[in-house]
C-alpha atoms as a PDB file:
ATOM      1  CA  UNK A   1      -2.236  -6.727  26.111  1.00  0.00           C
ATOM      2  CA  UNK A   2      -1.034  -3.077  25.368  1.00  0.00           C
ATOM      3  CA  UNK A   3       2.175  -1.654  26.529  1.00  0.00           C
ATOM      4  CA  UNK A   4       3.031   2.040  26.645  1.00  0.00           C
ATOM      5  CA  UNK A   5       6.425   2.982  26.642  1.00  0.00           C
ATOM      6  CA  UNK A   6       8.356   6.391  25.140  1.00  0.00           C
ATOM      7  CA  UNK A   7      11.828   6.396  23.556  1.00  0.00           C
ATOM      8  CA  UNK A   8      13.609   9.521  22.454  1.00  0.00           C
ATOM      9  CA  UNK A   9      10.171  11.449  23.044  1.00  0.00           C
ATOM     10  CA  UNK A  10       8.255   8.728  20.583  1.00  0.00           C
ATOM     11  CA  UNK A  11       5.185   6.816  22.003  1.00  0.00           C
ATOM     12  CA  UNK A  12       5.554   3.539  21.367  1.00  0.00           C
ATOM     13  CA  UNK A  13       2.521   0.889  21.401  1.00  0.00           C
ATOM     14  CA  UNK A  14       3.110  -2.521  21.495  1.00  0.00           C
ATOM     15  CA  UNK A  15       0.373  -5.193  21.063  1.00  0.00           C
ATOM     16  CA  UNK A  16       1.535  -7.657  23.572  1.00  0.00           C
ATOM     17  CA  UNK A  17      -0.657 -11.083  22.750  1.00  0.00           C
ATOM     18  CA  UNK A  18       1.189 -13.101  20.892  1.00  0.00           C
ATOM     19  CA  UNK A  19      -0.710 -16.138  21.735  1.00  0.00           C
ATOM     20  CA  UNK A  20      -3.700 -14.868  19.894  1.00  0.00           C
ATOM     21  CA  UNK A  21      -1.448 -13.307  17.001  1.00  0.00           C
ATOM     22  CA  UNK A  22      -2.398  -9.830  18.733  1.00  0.00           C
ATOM     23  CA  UNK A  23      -6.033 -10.595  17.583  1.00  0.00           C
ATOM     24  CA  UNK A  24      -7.735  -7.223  18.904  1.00  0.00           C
ATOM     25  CA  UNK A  25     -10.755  -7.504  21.665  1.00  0.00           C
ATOM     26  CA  UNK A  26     -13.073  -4.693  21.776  1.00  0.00           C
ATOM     27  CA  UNK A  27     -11.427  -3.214  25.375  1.00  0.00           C
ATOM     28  CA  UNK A  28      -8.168  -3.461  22.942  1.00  0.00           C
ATOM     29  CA  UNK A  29      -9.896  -1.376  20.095  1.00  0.00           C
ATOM     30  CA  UNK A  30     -11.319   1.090  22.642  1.00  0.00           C
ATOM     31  CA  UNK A  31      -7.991   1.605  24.608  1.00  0.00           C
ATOM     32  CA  UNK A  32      -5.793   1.942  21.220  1.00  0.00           C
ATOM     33  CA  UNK A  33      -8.118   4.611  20.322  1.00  0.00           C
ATOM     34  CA  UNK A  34      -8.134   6.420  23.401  1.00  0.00           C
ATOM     35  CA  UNK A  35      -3.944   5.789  23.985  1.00  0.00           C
ATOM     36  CA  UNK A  36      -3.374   7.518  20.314  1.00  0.00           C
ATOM     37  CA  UNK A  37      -5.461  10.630  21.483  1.00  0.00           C
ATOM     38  CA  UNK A  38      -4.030  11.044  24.424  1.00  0.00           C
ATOM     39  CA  UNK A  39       0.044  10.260  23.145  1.00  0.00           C
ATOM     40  CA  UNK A  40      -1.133  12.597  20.316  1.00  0.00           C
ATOM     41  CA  UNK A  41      -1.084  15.320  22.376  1.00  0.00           C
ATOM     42  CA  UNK A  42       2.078  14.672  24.761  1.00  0.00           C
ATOM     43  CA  UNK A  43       4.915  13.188  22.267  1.00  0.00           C
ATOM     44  CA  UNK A  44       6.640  13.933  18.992  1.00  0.00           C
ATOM     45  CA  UNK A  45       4.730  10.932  17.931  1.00  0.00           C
ATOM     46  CA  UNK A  46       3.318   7.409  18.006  1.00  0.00           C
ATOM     47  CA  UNK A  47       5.020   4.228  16.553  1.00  0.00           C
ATOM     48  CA  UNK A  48       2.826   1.061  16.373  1.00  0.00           C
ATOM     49  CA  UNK A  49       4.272  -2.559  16.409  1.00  0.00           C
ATOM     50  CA  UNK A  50       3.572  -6.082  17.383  1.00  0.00           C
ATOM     51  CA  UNK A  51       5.162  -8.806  19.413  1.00  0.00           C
ATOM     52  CA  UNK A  52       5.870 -12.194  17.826  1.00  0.00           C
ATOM     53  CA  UNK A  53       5.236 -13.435  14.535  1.00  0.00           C
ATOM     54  CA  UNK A  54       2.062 -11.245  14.036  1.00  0.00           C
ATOM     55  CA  UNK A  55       1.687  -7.483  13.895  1.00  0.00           C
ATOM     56  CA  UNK A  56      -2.215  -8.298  15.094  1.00  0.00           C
ATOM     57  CA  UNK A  57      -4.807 -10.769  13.355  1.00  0.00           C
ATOM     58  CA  UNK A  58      -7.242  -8.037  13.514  1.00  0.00           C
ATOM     59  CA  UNK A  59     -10.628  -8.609  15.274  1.00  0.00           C
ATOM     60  CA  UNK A  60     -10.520 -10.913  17.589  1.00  0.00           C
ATOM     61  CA  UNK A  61     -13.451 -13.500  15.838  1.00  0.00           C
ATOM     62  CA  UNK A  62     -13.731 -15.812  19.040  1.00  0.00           C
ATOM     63  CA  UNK A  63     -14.801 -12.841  20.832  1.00  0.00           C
ATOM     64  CA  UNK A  64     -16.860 -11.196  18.179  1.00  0.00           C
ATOM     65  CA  UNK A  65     -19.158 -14.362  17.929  1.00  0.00           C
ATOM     66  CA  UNK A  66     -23.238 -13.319  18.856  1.00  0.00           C
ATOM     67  CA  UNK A  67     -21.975  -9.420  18.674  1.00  0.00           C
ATOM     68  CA  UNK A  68     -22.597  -6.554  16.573  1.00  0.00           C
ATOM     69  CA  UNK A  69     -20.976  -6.809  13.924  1.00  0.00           C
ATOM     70  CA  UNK A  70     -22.250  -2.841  13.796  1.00  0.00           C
ATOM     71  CA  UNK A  71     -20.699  -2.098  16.562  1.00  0.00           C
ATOM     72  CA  UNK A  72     -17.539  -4.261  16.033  1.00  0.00           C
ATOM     73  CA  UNK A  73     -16.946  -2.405  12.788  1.00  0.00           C
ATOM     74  CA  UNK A  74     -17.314   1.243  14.416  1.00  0.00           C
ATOM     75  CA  UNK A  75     -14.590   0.433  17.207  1.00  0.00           C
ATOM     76  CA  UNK A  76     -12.740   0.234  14.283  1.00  0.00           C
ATOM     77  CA  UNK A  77     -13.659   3.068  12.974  1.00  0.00           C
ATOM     78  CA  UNK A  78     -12.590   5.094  15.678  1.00  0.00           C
ATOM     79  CA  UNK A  79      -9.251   3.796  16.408  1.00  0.00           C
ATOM     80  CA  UNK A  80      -8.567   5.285  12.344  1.00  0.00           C
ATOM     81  CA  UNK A  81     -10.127   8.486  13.283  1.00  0.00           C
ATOM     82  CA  UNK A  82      -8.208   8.413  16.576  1.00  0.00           C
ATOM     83  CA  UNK A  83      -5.674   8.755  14.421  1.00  0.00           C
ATOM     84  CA  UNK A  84      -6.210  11.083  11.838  1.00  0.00           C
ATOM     85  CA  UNK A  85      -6.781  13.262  14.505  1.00  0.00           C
ATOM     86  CA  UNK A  86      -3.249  13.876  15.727  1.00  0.00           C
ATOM     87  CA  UNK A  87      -0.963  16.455  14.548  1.00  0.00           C
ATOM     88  CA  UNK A  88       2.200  14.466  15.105  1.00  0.00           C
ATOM     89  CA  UNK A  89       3.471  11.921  12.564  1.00  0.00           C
ATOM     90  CA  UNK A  90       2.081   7.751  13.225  1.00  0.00           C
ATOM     91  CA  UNK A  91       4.280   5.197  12.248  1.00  0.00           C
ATOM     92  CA  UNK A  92       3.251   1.258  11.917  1.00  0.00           C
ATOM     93  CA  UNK A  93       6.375  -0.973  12.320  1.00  0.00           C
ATOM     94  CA  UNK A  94       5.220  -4.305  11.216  1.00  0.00           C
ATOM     95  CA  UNK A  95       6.757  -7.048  12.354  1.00  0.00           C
ATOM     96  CA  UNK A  96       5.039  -9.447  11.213  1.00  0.00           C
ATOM     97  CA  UNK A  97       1.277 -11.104  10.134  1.00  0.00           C
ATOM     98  CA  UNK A  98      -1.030  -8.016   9.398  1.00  0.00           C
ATOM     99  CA  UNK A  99      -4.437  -8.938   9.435  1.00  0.00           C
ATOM    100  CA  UNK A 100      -8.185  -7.755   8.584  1.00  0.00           C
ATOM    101  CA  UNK A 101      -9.217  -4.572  10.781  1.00  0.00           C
ATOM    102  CA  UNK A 102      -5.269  -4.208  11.549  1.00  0.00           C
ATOM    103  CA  UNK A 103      -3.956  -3.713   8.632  1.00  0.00           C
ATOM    104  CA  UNK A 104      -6.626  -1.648   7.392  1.00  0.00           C
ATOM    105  CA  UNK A 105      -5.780   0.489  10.481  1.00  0.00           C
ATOM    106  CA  UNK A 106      -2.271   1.177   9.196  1.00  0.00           C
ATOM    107  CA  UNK A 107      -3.466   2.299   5.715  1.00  0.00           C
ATOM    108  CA  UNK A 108      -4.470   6.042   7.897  1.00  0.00           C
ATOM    109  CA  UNK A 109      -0.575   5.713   9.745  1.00  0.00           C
ATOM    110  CA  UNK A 110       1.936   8.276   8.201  1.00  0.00           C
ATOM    111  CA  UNK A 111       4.513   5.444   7.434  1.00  0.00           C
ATOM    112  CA  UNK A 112       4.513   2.049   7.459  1.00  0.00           C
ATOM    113  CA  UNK A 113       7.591   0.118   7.787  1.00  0.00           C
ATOM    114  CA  UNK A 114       8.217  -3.380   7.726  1.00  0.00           C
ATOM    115  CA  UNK A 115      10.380  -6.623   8.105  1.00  0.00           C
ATOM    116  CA  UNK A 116      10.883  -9.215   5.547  1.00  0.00           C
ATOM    117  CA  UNK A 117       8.615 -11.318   7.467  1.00  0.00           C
ATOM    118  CA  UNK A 118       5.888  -8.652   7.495  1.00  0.00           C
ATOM    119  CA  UNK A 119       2.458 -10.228   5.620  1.00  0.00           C
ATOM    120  CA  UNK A 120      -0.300  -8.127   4.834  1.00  0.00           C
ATOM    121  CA  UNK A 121      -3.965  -9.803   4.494  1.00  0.00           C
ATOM    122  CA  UNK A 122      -7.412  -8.438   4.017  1.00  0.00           C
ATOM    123  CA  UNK A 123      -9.723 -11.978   4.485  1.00  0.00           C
ATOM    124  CA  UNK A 124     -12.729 -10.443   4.792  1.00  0.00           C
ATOM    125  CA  UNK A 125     -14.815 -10.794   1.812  1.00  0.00           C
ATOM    126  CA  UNK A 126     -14.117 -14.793   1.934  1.00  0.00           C
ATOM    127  CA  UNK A 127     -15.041 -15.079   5.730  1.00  0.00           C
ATOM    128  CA  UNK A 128     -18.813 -13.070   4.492  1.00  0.00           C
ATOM    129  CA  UNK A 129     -17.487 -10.071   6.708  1.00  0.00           C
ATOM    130  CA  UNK A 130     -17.597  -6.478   5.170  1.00  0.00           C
ATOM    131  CA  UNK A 131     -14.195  -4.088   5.460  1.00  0.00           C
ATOM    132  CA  UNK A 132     -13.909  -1.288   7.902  1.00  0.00           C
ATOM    133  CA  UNK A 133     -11.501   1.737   9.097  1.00  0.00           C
ATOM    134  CA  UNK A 134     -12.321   3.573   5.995  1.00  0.00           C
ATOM    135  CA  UNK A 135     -10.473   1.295   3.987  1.00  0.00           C
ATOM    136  CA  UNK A 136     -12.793   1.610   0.867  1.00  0.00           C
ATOM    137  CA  UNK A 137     -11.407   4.569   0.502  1.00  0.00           C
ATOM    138  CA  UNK A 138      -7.802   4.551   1.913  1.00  0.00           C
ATOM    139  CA  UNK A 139      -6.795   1.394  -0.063  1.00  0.00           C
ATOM    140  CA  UNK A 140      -7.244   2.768  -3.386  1.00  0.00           C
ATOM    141  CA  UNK A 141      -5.760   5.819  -2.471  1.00  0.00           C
ATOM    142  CA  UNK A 142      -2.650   3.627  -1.887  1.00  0.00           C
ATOM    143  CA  UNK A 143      -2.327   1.156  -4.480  1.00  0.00           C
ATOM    144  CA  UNK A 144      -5.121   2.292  -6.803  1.00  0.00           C
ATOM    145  CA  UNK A 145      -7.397   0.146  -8.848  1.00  0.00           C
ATOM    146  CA  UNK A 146      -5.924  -3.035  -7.625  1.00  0.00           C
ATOM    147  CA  UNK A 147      -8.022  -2.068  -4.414  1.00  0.00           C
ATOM    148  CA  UNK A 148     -10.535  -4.545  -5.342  1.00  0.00           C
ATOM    149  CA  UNK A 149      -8.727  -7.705  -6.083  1.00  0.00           C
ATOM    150  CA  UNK A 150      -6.950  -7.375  -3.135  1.00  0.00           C
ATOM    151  CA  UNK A 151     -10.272  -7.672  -1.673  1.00  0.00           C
ATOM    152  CA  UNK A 152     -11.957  -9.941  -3.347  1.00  0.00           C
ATOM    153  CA  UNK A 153      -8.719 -12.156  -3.771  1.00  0.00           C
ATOM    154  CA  UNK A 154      -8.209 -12.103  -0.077  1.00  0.00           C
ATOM    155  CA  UNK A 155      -4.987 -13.226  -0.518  1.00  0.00           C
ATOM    156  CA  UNK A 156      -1.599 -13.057   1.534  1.00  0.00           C
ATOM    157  CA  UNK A 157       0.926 -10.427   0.184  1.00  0.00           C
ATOM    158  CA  UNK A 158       4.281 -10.908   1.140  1.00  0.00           C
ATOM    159  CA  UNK A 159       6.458  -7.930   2.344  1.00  0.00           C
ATOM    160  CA  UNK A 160       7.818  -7.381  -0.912  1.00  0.00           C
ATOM    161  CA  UNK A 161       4.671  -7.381  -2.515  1.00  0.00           C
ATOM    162  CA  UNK A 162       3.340  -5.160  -0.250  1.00  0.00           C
ATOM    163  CA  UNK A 163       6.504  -2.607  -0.716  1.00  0.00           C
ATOM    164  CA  UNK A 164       5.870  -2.984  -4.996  1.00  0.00           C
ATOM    165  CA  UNK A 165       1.723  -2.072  -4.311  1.00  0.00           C
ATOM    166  CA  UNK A 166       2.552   0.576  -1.865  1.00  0.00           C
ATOM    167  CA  UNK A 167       1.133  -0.603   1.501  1.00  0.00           C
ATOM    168  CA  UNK A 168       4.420  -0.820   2.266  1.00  0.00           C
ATOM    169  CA  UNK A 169       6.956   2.055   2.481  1.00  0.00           C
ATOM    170  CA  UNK A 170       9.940   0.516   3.288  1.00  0.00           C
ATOM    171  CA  UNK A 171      11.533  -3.124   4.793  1.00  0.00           C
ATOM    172  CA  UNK A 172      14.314  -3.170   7.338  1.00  0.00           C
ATOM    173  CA  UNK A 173      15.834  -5.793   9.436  1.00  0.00           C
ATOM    174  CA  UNK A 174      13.598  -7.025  12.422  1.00  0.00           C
ATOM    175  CA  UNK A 175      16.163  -6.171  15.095  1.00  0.00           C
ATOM    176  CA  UNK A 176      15.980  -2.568  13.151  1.00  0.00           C
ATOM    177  CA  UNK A 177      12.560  -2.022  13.035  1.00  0.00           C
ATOM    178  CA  UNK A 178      12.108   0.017  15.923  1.00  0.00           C
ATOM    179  CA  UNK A 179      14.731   1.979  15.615  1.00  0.00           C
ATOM    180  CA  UNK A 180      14.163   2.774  12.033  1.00  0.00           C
ATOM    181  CA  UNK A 181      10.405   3.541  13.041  1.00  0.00           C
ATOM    182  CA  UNK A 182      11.520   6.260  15.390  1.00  0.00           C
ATOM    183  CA  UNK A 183      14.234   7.647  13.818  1.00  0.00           C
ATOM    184  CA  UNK A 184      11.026   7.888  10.794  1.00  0.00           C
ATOM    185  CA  UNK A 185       9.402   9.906  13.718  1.00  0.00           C
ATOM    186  CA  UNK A 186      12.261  12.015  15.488  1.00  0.00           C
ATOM    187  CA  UNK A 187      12.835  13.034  11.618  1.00  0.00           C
ATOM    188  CA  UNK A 188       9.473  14.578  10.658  1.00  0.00           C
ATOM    189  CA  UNK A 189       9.167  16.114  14.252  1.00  0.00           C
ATOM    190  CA  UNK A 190      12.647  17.871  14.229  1.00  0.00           C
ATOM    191  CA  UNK A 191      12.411  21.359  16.056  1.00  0.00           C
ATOM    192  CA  UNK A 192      12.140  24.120  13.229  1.00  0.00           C
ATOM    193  CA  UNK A 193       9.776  21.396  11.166  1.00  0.00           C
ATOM    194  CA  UNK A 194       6.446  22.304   9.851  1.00  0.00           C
ATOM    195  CA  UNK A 195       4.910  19.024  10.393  1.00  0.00           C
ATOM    196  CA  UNK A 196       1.232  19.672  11.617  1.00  0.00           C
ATOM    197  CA  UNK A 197       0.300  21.579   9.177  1.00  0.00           C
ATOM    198  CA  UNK A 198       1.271  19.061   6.448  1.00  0.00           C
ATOM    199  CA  UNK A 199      -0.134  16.715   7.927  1.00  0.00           C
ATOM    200  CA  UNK A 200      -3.155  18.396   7.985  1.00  0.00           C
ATOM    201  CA  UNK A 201      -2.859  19.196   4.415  1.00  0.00           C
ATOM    202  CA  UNK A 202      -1.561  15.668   3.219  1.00  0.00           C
ATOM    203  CA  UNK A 203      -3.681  13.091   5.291  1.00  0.00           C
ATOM    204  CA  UNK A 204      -6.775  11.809   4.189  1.00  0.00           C
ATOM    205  CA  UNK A 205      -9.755  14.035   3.929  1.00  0.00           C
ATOM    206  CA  UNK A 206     -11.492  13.810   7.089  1.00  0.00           C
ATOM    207  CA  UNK A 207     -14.850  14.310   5.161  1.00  0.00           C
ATOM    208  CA  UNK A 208     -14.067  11.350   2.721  1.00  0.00           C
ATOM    209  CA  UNK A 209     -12.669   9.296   5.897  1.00  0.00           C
ATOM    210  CA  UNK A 210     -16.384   9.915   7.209  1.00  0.00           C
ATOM    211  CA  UNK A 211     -18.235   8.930   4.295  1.00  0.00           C
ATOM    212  CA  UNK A 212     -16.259   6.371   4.257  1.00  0.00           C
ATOM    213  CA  UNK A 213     -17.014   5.148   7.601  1.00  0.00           C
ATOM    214  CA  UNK A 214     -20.346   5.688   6.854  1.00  0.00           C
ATOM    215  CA  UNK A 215     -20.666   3.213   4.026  1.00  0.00           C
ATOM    216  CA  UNK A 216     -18.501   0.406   5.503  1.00  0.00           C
ATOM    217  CA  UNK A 217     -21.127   0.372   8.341  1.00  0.00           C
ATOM    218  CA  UNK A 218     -24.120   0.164   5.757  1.00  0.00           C
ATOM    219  CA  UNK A 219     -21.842  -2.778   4.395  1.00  0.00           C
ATOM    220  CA  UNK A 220     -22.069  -4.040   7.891  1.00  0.00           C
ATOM    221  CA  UNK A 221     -25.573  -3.566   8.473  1.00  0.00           C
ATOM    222  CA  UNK A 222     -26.454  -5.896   5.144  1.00  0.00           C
ATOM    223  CA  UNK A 223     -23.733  -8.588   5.602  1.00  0.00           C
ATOM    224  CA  UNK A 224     -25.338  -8.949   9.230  1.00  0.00           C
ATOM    225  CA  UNK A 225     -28.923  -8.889   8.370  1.00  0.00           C
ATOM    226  CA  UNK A 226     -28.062 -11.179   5.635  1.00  0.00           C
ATOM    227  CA  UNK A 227     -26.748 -13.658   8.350  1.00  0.00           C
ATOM    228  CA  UNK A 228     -23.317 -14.075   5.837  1.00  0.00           C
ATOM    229  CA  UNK A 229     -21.596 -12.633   8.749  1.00  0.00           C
ATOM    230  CA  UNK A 230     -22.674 -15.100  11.338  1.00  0.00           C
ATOM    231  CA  UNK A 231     -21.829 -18.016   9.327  1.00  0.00           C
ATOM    232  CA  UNK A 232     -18.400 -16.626   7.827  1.00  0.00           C
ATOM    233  CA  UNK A 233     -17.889 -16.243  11.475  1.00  0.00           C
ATOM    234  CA  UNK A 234     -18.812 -19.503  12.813  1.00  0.00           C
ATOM    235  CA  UNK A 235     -17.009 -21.520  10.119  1.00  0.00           C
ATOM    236  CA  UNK A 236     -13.593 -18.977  11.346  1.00  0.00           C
ATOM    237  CA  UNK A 237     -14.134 -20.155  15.031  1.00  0.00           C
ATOM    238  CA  UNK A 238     -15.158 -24.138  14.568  1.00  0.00           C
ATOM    239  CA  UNK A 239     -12.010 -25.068  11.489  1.00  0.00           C
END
């Protein structure tokens, strides 16, 4: 359900579930997390892309259903911190459908380039589910105070919507995508380049990533003990 595979020194990761959109199990969270360490330390660095019509549908809801939603939200957690704690550049190519946990997993990537097909969605708030991967604070350091309608709304943005707002950085052809994606990579990781330690300098604050993390899984916490989880849930997984 994940392949591996390097081109021209870049990692590339490939979500390979199309049946299920790329909806993301927890042994998917947990081995994205762990692949980005580990390709953050051997390559010039890490493209992430999708096969089919969705980049991923985020967390995988048929699975999540009588889980944590605790826990569900901290494998989430880490796969952003996974990244965030690379020193090479992270590019999302999005193919496609964006989703929930997904595409608030891209909003820590260095770059994220799409397709005119590419769809970004956040659904939670109108499933009763609270948002994760430090997106409280990554989304309106991205497209500003529109943060919260895109929330609330939980509304479908097209790819050129999502270019105008920002989440977005730039659309190519689909047969281009990965090529574009890597060339984004092979660019910022050119011999001579001072990459890490802008990248250290430009990324997210780690400490407001943290704090962040921390109140998304208070969020959590209430939506669960509330039981507005479990229902948005069940209503998802009978429609």
């Amino acid at each position: 359900m994940i392949e591996v595979t390097e081109r021209d020194e870049v990692a590339v990761v490939t979500l390979t579930r199309p049946e299920k959109l790329n909806a993301l199990t927890a042994a998917m969270r947990r081995r994205l997390a762990a692949e980005v360490r580990a390709l953050g330390r051997d390559t010039r660095g890490i493209v992430v892309t999708g096969t089919g019509r969705a980049f991923s549908a985020g967390e995988d809801l048929h699975e999540a259903v009588g889980q944590s939603l605790v826990a569900e939200v901290e494998s989430f957690h880490d796969m952003t911190r996974a990244v965030l704690e690379t020193r090479v550049p992270v590019v999302a190519a999005i193919n496609g459908l964006a989703v929930g946990g997904a595409a608030e997993w891209t909003l820590c990537f260095d770059a994220r380039i799409g397709t005119p097909a590419a769809e970004y969605f956040f659904p939670e708030n109108h499933i009763g589910l609270s948002i994760s991967n430090a997106s409280s604070y990554l989304l309106p350091r991205l497209v500003g105070a529109r943060a919260l309608r895109l929330v609330l709304d939980s509304a479908r943005m097209s790819a050129e919507d999502a270019l105008a707002m920002g989440l977005l950085d730039e659309i190519v052809a689909q047969e281009s995508l990965l090529e574009a994606a890597i060339a984004r990579v092979r660019h910022w990781s050119a011999p001579g380049t001072a990459t890490a330690v802008h990248l250290d300098l430009l990324r997210p604050s780690r400490e407001q990533v943290e704090r962040a993390f921390a109140a998304e899984t208070e969020a959590a916490k209430q939506v669960e003990k509330s039981g507005t989880a479990q229902a948005g849930i069940a209503r998802f997984t009978t429609r």
